[in-house]
N, C-alpha and C. Protein backbone atom coordinates (compact mmCIF):
# COMPACT_ATOMS: atom_id res chain seq x y z
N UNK A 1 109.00 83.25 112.50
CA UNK A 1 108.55 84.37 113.29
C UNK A 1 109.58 85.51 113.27
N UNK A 2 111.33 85.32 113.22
CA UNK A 2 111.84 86.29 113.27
C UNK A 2 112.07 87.02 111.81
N UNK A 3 111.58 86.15 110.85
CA UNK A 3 111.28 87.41 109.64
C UNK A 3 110.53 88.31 110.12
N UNK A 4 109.07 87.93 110.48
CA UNK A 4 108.24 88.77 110.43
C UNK A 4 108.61 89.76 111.82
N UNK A 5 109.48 89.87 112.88
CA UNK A 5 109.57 90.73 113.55
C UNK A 5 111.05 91.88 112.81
N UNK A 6 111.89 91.16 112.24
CA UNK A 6 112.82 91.79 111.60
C UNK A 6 111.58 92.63 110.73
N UNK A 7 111.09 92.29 109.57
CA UNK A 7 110.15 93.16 108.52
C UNK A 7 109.47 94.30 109.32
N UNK A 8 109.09 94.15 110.57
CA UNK A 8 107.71 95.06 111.54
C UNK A 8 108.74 96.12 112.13
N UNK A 9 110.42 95.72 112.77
CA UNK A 9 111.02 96.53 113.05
C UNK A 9 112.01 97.51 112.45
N UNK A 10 112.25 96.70 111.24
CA UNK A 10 113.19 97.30 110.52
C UNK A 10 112.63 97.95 108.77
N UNK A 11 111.51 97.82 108.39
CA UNK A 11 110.83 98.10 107.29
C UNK A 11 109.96 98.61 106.79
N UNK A 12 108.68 97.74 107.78
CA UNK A 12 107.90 98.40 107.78
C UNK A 12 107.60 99.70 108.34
N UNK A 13 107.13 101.01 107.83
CA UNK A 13 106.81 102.55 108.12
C UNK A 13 105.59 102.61 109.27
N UNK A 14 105.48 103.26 109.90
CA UNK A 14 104.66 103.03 110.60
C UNK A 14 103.74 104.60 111.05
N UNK A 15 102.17 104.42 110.92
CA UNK A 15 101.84 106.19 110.47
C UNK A 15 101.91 106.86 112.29
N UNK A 16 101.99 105.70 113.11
CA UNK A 16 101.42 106.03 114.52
C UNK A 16 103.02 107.18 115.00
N UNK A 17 103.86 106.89 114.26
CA UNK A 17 105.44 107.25 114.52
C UNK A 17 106.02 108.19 113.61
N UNK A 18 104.95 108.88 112.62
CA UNK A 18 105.61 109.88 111.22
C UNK A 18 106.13 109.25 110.07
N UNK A 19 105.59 107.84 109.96
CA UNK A 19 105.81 106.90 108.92
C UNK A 19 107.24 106.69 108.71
N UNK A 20 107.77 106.53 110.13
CA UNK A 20 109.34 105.83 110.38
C UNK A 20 109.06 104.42 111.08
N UNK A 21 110.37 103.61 110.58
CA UNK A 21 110.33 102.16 111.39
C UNK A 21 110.79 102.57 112.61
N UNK A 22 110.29 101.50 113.64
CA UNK A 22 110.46 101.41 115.38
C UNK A 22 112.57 101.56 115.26
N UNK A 23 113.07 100.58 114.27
CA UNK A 23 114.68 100.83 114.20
C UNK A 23 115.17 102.27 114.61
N UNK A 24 114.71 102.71 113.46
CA UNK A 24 115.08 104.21 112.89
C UNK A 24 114.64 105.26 113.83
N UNK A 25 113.64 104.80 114.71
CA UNK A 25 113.57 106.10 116.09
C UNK A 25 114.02 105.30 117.09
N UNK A 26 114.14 103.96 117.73
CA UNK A 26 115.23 103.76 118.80
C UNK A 26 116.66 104.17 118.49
N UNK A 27 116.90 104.23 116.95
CA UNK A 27 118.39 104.33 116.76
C UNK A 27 118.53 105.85 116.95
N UNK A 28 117.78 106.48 116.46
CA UNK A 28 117.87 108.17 115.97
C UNK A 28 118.34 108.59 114.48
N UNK A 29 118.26 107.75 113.72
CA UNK A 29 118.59 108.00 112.63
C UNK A 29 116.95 108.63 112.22
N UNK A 30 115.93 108.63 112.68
CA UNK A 30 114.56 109.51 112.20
C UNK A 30 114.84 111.13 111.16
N UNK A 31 115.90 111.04 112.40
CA UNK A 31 115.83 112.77 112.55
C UNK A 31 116.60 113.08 110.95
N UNK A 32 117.26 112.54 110.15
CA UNK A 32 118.12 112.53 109.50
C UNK A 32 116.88 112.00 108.17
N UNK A 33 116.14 111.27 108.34
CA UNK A 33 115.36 110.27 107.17
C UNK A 33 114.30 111.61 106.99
N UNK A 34 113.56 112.11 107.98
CA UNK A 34 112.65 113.36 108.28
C UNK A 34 113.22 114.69 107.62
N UNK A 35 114.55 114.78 107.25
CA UNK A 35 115.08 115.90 106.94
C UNK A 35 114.84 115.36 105.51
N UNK A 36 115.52 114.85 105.48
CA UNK A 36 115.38 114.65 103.70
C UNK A 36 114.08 114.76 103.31
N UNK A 37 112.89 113.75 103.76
CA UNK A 37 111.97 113.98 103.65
C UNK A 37 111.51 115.39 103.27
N UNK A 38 111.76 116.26 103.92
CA UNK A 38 111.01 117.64 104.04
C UNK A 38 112.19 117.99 103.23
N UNK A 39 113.08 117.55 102.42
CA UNK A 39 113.94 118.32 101.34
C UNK A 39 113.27 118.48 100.09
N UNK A 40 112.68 116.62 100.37
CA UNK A 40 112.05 116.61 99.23
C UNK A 40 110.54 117.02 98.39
N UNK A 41 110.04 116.92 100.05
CA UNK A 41 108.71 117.79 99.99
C UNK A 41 108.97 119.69 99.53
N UNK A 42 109.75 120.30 99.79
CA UNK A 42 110.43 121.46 99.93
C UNK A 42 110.31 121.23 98.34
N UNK A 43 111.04 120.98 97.33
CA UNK A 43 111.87 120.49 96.39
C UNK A 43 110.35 120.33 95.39
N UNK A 44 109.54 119.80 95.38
CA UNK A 44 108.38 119.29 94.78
C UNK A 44 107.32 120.75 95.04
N UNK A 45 107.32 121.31 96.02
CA UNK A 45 106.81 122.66 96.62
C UNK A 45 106.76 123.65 95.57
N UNK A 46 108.58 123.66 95.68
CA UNK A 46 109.14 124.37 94.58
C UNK A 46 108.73 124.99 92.97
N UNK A 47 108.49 123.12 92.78
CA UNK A 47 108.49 123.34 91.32
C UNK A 47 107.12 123.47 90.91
N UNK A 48 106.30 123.05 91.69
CA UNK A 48 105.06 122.98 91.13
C UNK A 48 104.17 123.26 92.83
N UNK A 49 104.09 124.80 92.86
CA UNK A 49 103.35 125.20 93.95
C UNK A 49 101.49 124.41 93.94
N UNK A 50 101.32 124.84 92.31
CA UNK A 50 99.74 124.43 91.94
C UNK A 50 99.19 123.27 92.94
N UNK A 51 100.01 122.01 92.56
CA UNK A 51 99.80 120.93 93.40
C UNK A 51 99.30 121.33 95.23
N UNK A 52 99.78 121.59 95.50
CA UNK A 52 99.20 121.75 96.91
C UNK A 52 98.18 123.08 97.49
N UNK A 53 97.39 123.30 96.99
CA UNK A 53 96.53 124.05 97.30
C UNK A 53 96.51 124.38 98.77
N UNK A 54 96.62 123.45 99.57
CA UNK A 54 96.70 124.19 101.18
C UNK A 54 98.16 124.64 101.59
N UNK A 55 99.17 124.62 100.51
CA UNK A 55 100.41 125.16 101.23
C UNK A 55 101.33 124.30 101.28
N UNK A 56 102.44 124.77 101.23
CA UNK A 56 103.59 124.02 101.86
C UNK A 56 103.68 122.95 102.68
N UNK A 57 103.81 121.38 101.79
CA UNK A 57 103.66 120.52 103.22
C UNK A 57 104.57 120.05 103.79
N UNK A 58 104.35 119.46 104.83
CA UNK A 58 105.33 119.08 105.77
C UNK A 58 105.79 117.77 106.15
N UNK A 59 106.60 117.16 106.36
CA UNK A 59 106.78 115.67 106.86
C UNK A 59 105.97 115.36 108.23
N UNK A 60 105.76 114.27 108.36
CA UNK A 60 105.00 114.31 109.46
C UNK A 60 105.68 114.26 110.46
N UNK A 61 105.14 114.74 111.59
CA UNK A 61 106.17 115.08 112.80
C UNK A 61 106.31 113.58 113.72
N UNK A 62 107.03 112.81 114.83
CA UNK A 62 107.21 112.36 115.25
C UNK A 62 106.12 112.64 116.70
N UNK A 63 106.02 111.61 117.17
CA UNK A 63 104.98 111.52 118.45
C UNK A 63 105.59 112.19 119.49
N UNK A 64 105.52 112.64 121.17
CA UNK A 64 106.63 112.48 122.01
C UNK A 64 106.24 111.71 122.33
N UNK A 65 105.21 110.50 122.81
CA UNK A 65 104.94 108.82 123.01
C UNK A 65 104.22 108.20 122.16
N UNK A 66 104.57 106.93 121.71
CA UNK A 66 103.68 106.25 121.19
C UNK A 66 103.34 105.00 121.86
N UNK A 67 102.54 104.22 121.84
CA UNK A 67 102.02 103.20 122.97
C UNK A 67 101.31 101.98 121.22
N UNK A 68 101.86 100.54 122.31
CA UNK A 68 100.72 99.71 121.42
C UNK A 68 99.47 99.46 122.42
N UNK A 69 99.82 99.34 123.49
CA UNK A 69 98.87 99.20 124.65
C UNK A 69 99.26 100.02 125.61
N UNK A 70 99.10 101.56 125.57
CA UNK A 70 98.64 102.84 126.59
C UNK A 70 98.53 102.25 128.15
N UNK A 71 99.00 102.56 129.13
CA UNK A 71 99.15 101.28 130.18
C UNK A 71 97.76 102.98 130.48
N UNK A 72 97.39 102.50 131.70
CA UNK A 72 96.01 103.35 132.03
C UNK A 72 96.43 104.92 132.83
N UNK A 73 95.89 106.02 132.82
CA UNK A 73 96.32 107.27 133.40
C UNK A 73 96.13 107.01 135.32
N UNK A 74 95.03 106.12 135.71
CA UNK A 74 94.86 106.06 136.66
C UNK A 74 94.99 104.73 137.08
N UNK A 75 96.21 104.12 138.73
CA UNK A 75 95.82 102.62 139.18
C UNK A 75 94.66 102.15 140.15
N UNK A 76 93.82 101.55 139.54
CA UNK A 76 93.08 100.98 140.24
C UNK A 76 93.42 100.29 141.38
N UNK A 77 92.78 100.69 142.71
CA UNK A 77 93.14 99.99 143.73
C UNK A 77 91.80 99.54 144.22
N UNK A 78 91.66 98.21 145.02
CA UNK A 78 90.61 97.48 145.60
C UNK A 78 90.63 97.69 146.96
């Protein structure tokens, strides 16, 4: 079991988070992996505008929450 939570936290990308591991945004190293990212998107932009017909793209941005289970907006009381 602790492979598979090491692989889910530390490897696997995840799209709900800007296709960063859960590691890499508790740690803050995102912000640093996201830059490059958009160096390299930048960089590919560059050379061959043709490719992207809608423009300049972008890395995907980071959530300000992400939830696996959203606890509810309202508590139910009885």
């Amino acid at each position: 079991m602790s492979v598979f939570f090491s692989y889910y936290n530390n490897d696997h990308r995840h799209s709900g988070i800007g296709l960063h591991t859960p590691a890499s945004v508790h740690d803050g190293t995102w912000q640093s992996v996201r830059a490059h990212r958009q160096d390299v998107l930048d960089a590919a932009y560059t050379a061959h505008p043709e490719r992207f017909p809608r423009g300049r793209p972008h890395a995907p941005a980071l959530p300000t929450r992400a939830w696996i289970n959203q606890p509810p907006t309202t508590i139910e009381t009885a």
